[in-house]
Protein backbone atom coordinates (compact mmCIF):
# COMPACT_ATOMS: atom_id res chain seq x y z
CA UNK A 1 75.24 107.17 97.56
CA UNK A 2 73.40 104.21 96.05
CA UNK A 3 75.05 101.85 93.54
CA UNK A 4 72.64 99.98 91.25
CA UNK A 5 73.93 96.09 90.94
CA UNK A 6 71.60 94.31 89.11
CA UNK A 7 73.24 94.67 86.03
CA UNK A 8 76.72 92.65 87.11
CA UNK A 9 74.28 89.13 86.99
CA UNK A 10 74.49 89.33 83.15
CA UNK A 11 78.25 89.63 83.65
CA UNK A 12 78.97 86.79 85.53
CA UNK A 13 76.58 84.57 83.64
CA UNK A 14 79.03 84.80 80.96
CA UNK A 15 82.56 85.01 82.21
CA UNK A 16 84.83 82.29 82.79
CA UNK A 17 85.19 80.90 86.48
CA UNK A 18 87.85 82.49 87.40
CA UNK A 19 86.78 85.68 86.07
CA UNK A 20 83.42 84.96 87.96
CA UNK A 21 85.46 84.62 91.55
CA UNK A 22 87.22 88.20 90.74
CA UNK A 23 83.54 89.72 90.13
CA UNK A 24 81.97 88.43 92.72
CA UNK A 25 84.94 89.83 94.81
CA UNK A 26 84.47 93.30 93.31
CA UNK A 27 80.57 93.30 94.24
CA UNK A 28 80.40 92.29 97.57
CA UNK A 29 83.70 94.97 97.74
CA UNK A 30 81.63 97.82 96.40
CA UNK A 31 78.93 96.67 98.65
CA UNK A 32 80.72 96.78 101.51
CA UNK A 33 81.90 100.32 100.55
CA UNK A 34 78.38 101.56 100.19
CA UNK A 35 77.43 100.39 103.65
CA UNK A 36 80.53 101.92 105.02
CA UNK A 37 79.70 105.24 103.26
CA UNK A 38 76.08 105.37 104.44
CA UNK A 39 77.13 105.24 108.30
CA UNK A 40 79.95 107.55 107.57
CA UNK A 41 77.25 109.95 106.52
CA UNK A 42 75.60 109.04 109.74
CA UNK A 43 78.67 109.29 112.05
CA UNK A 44 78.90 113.04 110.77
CA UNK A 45 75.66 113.50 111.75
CA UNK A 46 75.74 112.16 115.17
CA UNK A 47 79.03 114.58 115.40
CA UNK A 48 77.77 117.68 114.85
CA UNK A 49 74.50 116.90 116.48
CA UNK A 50 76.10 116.07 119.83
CA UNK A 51 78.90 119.22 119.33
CA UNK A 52 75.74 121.43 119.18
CA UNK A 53 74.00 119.42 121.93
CA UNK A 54 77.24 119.73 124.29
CA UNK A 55 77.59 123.45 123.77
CA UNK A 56 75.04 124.54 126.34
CA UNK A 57 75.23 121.19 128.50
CA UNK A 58 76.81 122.46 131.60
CA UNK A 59 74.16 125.65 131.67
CA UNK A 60 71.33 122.89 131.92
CA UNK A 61 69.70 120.92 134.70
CA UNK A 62 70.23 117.48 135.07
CA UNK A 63 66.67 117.34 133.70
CA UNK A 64 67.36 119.35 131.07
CA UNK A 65 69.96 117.12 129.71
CA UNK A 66 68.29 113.68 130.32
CA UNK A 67 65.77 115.30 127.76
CA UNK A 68 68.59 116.20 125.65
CA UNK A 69 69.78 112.76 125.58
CA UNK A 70 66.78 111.42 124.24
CA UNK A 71 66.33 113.45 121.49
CA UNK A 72 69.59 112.79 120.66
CA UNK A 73 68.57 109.16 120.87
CA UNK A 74 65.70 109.51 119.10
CA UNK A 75 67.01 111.22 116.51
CA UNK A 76 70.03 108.27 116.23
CA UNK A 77 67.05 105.60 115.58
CA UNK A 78 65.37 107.44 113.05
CA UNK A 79 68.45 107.72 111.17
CA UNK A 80 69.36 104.18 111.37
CA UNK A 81 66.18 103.55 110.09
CA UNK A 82 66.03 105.92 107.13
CA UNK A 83 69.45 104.10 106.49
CA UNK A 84 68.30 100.66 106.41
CA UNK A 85 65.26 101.43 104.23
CA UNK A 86 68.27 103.66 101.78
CA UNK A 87 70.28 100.28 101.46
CA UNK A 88 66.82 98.00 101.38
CA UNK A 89 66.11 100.47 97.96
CA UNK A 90 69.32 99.47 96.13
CA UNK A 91 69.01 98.11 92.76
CA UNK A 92 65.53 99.57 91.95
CA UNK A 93 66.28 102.54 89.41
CA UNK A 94 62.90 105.07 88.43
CA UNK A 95 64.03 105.95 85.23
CA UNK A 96 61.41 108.81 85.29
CA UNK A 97 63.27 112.17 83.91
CA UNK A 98 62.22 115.25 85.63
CA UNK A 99 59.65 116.54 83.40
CA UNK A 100 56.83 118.66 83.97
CA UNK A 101 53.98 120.18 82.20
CA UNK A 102 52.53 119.28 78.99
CA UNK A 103 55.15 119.08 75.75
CA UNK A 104 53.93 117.50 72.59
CA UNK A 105 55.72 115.18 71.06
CA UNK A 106 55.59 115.36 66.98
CA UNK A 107 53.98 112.88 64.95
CA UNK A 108 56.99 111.07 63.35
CA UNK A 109 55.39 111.73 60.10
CA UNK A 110 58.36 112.98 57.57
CA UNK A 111 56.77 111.77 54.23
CA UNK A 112 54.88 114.40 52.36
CA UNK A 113 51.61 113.66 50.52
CA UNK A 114 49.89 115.81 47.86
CA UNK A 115 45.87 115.05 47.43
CA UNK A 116 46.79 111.48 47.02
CA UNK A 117 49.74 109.88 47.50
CA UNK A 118 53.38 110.48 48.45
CA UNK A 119 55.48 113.20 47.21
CA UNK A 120 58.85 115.17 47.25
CA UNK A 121 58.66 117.91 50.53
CA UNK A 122 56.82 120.96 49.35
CA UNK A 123 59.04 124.14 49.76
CA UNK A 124 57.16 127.74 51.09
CA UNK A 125 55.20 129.06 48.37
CA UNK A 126 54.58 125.96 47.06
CA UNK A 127 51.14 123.85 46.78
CA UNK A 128 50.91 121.96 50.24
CA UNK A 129 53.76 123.19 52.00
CA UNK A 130 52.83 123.64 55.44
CA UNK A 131 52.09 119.69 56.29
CA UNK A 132 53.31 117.89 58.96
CA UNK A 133 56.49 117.17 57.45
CA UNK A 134 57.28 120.77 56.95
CA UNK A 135 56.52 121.18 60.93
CA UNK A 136 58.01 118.07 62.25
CA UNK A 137 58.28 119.11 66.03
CA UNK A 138 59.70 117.18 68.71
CA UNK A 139 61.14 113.43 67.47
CA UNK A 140 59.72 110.97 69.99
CA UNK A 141 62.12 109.58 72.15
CA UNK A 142 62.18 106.58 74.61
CA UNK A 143 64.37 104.20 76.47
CA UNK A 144 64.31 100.65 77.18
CA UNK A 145 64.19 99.87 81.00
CA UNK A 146 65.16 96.42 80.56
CA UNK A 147 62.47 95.50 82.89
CA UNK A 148 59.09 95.59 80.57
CA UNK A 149 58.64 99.44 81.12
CA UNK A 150 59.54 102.24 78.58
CA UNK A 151 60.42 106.05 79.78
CA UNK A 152 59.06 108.70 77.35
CA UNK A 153 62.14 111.25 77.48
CA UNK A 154 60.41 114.11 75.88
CA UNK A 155 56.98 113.79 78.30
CA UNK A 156 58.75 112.43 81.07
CA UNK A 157 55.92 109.41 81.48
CA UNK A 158 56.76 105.69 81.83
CA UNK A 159 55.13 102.89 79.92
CA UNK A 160 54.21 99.48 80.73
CA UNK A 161 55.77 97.75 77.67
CA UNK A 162 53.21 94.71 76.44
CA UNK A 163 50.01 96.30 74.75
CA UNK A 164 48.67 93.55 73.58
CA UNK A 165 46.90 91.35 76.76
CA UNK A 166 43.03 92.30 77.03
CA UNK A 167 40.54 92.58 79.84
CA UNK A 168 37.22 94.20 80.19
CA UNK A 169 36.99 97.19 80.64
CA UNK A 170 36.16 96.58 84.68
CA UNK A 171 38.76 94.74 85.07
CA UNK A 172 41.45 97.23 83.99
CA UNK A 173 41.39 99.62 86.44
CA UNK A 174 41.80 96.87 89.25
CA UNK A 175 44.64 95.81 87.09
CA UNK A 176 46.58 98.40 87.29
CA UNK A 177 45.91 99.19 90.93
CA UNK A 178 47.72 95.84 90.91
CA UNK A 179 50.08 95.97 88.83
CA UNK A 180 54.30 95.92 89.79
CA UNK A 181 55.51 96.02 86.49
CA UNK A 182 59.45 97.03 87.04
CA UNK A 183 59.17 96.77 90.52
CA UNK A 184 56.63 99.95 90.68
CA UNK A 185 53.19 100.00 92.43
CA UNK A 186 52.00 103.15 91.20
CA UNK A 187 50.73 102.59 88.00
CA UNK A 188 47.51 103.94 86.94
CA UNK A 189 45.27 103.62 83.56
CA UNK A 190 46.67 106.40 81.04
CA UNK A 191 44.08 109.63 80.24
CA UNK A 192 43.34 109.84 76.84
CA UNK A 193 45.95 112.86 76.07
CA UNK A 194 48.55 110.87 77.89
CA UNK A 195 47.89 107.54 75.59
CA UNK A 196 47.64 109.77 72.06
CA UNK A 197 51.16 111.18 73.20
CA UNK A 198 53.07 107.76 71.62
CA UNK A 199 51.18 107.24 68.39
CA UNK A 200 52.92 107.37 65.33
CA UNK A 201 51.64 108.85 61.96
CA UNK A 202 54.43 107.15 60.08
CA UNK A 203 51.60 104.17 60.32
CA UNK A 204 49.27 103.05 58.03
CA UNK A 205 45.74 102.41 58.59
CA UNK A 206 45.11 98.59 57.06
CA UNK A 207 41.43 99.04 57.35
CA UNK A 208 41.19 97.65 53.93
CA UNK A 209 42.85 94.76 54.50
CA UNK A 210 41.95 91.22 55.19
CA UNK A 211 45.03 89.74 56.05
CA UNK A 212 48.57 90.75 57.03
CA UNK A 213 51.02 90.71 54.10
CA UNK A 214 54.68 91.07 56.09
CA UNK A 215 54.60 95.16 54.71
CA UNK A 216 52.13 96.66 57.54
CA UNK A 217 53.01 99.94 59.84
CA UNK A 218 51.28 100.27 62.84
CA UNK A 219 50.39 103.81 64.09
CA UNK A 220 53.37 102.85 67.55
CA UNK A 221 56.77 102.40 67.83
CA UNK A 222 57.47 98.77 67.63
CA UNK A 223 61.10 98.99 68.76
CA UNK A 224 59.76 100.07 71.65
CA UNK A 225 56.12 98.92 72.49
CA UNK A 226 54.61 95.22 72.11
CA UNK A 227 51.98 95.39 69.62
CA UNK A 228 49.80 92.67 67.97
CA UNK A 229 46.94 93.05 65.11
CA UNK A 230 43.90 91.49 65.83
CA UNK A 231 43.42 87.80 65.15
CA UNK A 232 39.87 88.24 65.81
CA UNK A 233 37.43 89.06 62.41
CA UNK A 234 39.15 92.62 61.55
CA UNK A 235 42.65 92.99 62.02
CA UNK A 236 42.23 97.09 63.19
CA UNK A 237 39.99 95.57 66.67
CA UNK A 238 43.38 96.91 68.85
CA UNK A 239 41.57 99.47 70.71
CA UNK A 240 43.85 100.63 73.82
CA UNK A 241 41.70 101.96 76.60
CA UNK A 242 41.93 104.88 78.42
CA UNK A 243 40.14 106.20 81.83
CA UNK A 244 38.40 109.03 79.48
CA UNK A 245 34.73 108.44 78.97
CA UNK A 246 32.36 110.15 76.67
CA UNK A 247 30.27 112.29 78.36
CA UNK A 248 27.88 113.14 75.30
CA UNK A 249 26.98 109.88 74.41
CA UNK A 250 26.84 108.91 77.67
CA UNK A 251 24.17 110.65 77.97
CA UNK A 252 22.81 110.34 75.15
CA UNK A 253 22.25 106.37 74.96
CA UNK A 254 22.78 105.96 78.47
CA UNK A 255 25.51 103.83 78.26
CA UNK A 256 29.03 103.91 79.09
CA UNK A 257 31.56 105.01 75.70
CA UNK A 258 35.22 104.56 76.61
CA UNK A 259 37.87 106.52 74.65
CA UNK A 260 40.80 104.63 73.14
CA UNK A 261 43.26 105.01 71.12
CA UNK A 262 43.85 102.59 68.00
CA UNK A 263 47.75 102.13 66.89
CA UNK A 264 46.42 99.67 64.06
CA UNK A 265 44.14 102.15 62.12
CA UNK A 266 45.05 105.77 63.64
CA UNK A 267 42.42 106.90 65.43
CA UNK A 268 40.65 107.96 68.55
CA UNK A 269 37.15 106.80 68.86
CA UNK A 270 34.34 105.99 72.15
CA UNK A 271 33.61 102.12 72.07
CA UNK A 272 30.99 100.74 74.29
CA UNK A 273 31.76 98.47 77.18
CA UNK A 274 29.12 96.00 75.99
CA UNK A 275 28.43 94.08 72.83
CA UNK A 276 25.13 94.22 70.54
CA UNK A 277 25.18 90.59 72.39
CA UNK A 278 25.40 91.52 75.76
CA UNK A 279 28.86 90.29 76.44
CA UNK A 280 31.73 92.78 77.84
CA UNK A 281 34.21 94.44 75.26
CA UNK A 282 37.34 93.48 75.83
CA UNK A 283 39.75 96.26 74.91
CA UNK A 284 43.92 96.22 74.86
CA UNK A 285 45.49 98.20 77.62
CA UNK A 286 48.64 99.26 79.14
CA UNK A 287 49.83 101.68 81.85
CA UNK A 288 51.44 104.45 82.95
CA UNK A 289 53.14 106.18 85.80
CA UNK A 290 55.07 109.78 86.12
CA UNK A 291 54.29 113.29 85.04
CA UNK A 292 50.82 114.19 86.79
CA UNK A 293 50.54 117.06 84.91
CA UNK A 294 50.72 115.68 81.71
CA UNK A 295 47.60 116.86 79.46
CA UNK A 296 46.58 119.81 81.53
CA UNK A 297 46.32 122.81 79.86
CA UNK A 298 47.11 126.72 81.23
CA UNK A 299 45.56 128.80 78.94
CA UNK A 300 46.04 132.95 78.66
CA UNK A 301 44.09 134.63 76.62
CA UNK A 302 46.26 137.63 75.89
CA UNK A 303 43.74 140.09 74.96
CA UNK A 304 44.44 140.38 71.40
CA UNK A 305 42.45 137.24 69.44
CA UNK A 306 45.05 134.63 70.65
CA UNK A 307 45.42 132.47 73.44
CA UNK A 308 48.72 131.28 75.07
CA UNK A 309 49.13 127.58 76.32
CA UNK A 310 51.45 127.71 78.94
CA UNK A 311 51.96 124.11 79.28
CA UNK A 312 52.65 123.38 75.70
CA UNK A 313 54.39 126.41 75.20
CA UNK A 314 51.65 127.07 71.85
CA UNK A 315 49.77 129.71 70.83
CA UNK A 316 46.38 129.70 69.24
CA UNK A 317 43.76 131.33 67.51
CA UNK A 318 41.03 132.39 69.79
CA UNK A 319 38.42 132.42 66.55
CA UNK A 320 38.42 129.79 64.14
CA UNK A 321 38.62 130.47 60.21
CA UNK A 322 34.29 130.88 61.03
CA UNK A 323 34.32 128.57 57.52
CA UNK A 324 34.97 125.11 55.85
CA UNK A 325 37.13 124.44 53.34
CA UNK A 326 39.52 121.26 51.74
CA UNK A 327 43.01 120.32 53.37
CA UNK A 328 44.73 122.26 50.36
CA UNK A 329 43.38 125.24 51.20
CA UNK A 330 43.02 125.05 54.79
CA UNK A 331 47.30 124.65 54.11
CA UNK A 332 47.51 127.78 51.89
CA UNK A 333 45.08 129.41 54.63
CA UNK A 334 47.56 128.60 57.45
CA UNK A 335 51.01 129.43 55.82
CA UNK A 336 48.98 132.92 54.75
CA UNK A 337 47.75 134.48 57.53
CA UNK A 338 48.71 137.33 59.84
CA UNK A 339 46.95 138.37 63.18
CA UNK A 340 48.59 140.23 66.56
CA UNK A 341 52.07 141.35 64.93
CA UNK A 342 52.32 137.60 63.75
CA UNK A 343 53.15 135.81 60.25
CA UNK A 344 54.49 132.59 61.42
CA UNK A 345 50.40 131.06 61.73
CA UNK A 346 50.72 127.28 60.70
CA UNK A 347 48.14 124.42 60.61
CA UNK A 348 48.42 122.48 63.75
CA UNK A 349 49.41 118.69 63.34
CA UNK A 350 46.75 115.89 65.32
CA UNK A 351 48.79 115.66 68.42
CA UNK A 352 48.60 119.55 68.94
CA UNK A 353 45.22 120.20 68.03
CA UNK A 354 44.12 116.79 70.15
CA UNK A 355 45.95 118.89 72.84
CA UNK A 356 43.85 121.61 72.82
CA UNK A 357 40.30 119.26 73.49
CA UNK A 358 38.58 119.57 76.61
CA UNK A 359 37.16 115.67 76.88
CA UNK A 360 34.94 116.96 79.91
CA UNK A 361 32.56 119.36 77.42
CA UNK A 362 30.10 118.25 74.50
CA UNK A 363 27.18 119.65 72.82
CA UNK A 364 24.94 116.92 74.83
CA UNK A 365 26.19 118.20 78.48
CA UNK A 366 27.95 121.74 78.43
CA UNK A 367 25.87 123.04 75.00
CA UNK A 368 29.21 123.62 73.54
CA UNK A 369 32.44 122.45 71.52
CA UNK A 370 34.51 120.62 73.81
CA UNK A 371 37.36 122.73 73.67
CA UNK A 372 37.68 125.44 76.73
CA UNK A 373 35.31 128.61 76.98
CA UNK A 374 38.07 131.01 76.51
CA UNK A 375 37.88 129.91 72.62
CA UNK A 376 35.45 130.34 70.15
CA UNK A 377 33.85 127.83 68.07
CA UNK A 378 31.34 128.43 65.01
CA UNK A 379 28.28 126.99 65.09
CA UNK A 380 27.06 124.78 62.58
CA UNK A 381 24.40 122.67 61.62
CA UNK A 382 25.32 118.77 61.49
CA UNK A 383 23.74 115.69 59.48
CA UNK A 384 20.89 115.25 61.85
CA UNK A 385 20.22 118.76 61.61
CA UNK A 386 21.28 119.18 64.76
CA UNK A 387 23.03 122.76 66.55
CA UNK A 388 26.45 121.08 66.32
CA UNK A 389 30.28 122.05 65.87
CA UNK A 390 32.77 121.33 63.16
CA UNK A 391 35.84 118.85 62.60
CA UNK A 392 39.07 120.69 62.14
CA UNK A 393 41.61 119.83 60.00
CA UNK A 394 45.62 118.97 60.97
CA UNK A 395 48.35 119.08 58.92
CA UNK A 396 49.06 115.49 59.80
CA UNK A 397 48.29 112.76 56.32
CA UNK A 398 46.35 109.58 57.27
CA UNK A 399 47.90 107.02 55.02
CA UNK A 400 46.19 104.00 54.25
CA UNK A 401 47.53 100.47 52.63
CA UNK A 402 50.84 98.94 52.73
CA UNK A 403 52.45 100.35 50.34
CA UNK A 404 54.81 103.61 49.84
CA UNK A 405 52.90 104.85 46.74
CA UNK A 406 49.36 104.45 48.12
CA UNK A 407 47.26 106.15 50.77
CA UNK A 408 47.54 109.89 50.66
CA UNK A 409 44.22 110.81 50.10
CA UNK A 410 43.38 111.33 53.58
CA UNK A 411 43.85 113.42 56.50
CA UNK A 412 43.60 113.60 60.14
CA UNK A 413 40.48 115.67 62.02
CA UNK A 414 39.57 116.28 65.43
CA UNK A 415 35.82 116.21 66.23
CA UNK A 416 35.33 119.39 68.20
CA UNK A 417 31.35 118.97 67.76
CA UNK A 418 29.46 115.13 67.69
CA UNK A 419 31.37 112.55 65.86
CA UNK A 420 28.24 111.59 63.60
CA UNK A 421 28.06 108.78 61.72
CA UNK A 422 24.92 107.09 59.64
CA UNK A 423 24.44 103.83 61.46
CA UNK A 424 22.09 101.29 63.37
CA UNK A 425 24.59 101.21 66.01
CA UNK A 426 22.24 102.69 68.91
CA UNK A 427 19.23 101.55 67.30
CA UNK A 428 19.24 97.81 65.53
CA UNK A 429 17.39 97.77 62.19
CA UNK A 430 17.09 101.62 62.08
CA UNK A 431 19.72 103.38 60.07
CA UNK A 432 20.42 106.93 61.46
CA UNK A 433 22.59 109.71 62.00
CA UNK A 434 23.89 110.40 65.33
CA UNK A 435 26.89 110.75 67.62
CA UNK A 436 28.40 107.56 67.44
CA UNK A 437 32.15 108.16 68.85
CA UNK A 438 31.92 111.15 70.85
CA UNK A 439 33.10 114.58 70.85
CA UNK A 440 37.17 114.72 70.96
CA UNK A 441 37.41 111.83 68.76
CA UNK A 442 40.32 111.60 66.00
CA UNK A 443 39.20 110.19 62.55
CA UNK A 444 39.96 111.29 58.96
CA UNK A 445 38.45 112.89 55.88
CA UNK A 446 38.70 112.49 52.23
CA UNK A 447 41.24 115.64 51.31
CA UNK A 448 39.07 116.95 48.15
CA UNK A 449 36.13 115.62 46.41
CA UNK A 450 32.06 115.08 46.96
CA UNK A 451 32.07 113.55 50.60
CA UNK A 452 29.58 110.27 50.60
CA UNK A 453 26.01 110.89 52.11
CA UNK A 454 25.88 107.72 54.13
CA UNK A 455 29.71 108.00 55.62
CA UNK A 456 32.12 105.81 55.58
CA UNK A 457 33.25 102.51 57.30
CA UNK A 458 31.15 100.68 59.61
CA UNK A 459 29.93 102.93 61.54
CA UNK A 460 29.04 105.56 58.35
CA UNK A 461 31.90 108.32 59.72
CA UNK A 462 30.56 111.77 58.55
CA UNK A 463 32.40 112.98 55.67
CA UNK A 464 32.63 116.55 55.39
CA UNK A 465 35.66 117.70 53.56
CA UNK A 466 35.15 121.05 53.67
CA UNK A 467 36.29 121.49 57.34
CA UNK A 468 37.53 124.37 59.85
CA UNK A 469 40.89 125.66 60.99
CA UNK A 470 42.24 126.52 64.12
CA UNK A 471 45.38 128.11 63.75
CA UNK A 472 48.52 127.68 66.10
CA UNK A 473 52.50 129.03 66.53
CA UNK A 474 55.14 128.19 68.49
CA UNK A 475 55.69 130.76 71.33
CA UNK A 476 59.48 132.09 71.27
C-alpha cells in the first residue's frame, strides 16, 4: 500500500491556518498508517515463516536449527530492506498505462477536402469518400503529469513535455541519458515511428508564410506539448530529432542524415548533422520512456495476397495497385476493391502506412523498397533514371495556410523508394536529381494536375501525382 502525497502541498498553500494545522494532522496521520501497514505486512510474514520453520524443529540437530535461524534472519533483513526502499518510493507515480505492442493512433484530421479545399464529409458512393475523415481511427489521447511529462494513453509511451530547447545532434543522446524529467532516469531519444505517433493532421503547413499571423495550427497538440515556430529565417526550421538515421543517403554522400519529424510543416524528412558552413545542425528534441515495443511490426503473410500485422492489428495488401494514379482515384480504387473474401479495402491514412516502413532497408543498401520482404513493391524508374520505388498515397489531406477555406490541394505520401528532389544540396553549384531525404520520408503531392519538372520547395521535392496504393483493413 503506497499513498501518493505530493499533491496535499497545493492544499495547504491555500487554506487558512487553522485549516493548515488540521491537514498537516491528517498527513503525517495517513503517514503513520502507511508505515504501520507496511510492517503489518511484514509481521505476517515473519509469522508464517517461523510457524513453517517450527514445524520440523524438534526433528533437527542443534546444527540444523542454528542454520534455520539464519535464514530466518536473513530473510527478516531483506524484508526490512525491500520495506524501506517501498516507503523511500512514495510520492513518485509512473503514470505509464500497461500497453503493449504497436496501436496507431489516428490522425485527428476530421475536415474533409475535395481537390482543393475544404468540404462537407463525402458519404459512400460519393466522389472522395474514403479520406481520412471517413476513417478517423483512434482519437489521440494524453494526460498531463503535472510534472513536465505527458502519458500517451492509447500507445502507452510517456513524453517529455518542452519541444522546443535545441542541441546538436551529439549532444542529444547524452542528454537524455541524463535526463530526470519527472523524477525518471530512463529516458531515451524517441525512434522515428515512436515520434510520428503524436503528430496531428488537423495542422497546417505555413511553409508559405513569412510571419506568424495569431491563426497558425501546428501539426501537435498544443494543450499538451510545448511547441515554438522558428524565430530563425523560416518559421517551419522545428525539426524534432529522432535516433533513426538514413541508411541510403548515408551511403550515398557519406554523411550522416537524421530523421525527424516536423510539427510546423507536416512532414518527415533526413537533415544532415552539418551545415553547407561546417557548423553542427541544431535540431529540437524531446524524449521518451515506456512501451519497448512500440513500432515493431509482426507480420503474417496468410497465404492468400494479404499480410496480417499483428501488432497493429491491420491487414494489408501483399501487392501494390502495380500502377500510379491521382488521390481521387487512388480513393475510388480503395473503397472499390475486393481480394481474399474481403470488401471492406480502404486507403490507409499517413500514420498507418508510415507504420508499415522498414527505416533499416533502401534501394542504396538492401536493393529494395524499404518496407519488409514479405511485401511486394513495383519497380519503377525515378527522375535520375534510376531502378527506384514509388511514393504511395494516404488518405490523410496536407493542408496548407491559415485559413479554413484554403489548403486542400495536397496530400500526404510515404517515400517507399528515394525521396528525390532536383537540388545542389549534395553538390554546390550543380543542380541535380537525387535522394535528398531518404527512403521512409513523409512529404506531400499536388492531388491532380501536371506535377513541376524541377520539384518543389527548397530542396525541388519530386512531384509525381500519379502515385501507388497499398491497400489496408482493420482485422475483426
Amino acid at each position: 500500500m503506497l499513498i501518493d502525497y505530493g499533491k496535499i502541498d497545493f492544499i495547504l498553500l491555500s487554506s487558512s491556518v487553522k485549516t493548515y494545522s488540521f491537514l498537516v494532522a491528517v498527513f503525517y496521520f495517513f503517514q503513520l498508517v502507511d508505515k504501520i501497514w507496511q510492517f503489518t505486512e511484514i509481521f505476517f510474514h515473519f509469522l508464517l515463516i517461523h510457524l513453517f520453520l517450527a514445524k520440523d524443529s524438534n526433528k533437527n540437530s542443534k546444527t540444523e536449527t542454528m542454520k534455520t535461524k539464519l535464514i530466518f534472519a536473513g530473510i527478516m533483513i531483506i524484508s526490512l530492506f525491500t520495506a524501506c526502499k517501498k516507503g523511500s518510493s512514495t510520492g513518485l507515480t509512473d503514470n505509464l498505462p500497461n500497453i503493449t505492442g504497436f496501436p496507431i493512433v489516428g490522425t485527428n484530421q476530421s475536415t474533409s477536402y475535395n481537390n482543393t479545399s475544404v468540404f462537407s464529409k463525402p458519404s459512400s458512393g460519393q466522389d472522395f469518400y474514403g479520406q481520412n475523415s471517413n476513417y478517423p481511427g483512434k482519437s489521440p489521447s494524453y494526460t498531463n503529469n503535472n510534472d513536465g511529462t505527458i502519458t500517451d494513453n492509447i500507445t502507452g509511451l510517456m513524453w517529455t513535455q518542452d519541444m522546443t530547447g535545441t542541441k546538436a545532434y551529439s549532444e542529444i543522446q547524452s542528454a537524455a541519458t541524463s535526463c530526470t524529467t519527472g523524477g525518471h532516469k530512463d529516458w531515451r531519444v524517441p525512434t522515428i515511428k515512436e515520434l510520428y505517433s503524436i503528430i496531428m493532421f488537423s495542422g497546417k503547413d505555413v511553409s508559405n508564410l513569412n510571419s506568424l499571423t495569431g491563426n497558425e495550427v501546428p501539426f501537435v497538440n498544443t494543450e499538451y506539448f510545448k511547441f515554438a515556430y522558428s524565430s530563425g529565417q523560416r518559421l517551419i526550421d522545428v525539426q524534432v530529432a529522432t535516433s533513426n538515421t538514413s541508411p541510403g543517403v548515408n551511403k550515398d554522400r557519406n554523411l550522416t542524415l537524421v530523421y525527424g519529424v516536423n510539427f510546423a510543416d507536416g512532414r518527415i524528412k533526413g537533415y544532415g548533422t552539418i551545415l553547407p558552413n561546417g557548423a553542427p545542425k541544431t535540431f529540437n528534441y524531446m524524449f521518451v520512456r515506456g512501451n519497448s515495443t512500440y513500432g515493431k511490426n509482426n507480420f503474417l503473410d496468410n497465404g492468400d495476397g494479404t499480410i496480417t500485422d499483428n501488432a497493429t492489428g491491420l491487414m494489408w495488401m501483399k501487392n501494390d495497385s502495380q500502377a500510379g494514379m491521382n488521390w481521387k482515384d487512388a480513393l475510388y480504387f480503395a473503397e472499390n476493391f475486393t481480394h481474399a473474401g474481403h470488401s471492406d479495402w480502404r486507403l490507409p491514412d499517413a500514420k498507418e502506412l508510415q507504420g508499415i516502413v522498414d527505416y533499416s532497408r533502401s534501394p542504396q543498401t538492401t536493393g529494395s523498397a524499404a518496407i519488409d520482404p514479405l511485401f511486394n513493391a513495383t519497380a519503377i524508374t525515378n527522375e535520375a533514371k534510376q531502378t527506384d520505388y514509388p511514393f504511395y498515397w494516404t488518405s490523410t489531406t496536407h493542408a496548407i495556410g491559415n485559413s479554413a477555406s484554403e489548403g486542400g490541394q495536397d496530400a500526404v505520401y510515404l517515400c517507399f523508394g528515394r525521396a528525390m528532389g532536383y537540388s545542389d544540396l549534395f553538390s554546390p553549384g550543380t543542380t541535380t536529381w537525387t535522394d535528398v531525404h531518404g527512403a521512409g520520408t513523409q512529404r506531400c503531392d499536388p492531388k491532380s494536375g501536371t506535377p513541376s519538372s524541377t520539384g518543389f520547395g527548397p530542396q525541388g521535392d519530386a512531384e509525381r501525382v500519379l502515385n501507388y496504393v497499398r491497400l489496408v483493413r482493420n482485422v475483426k
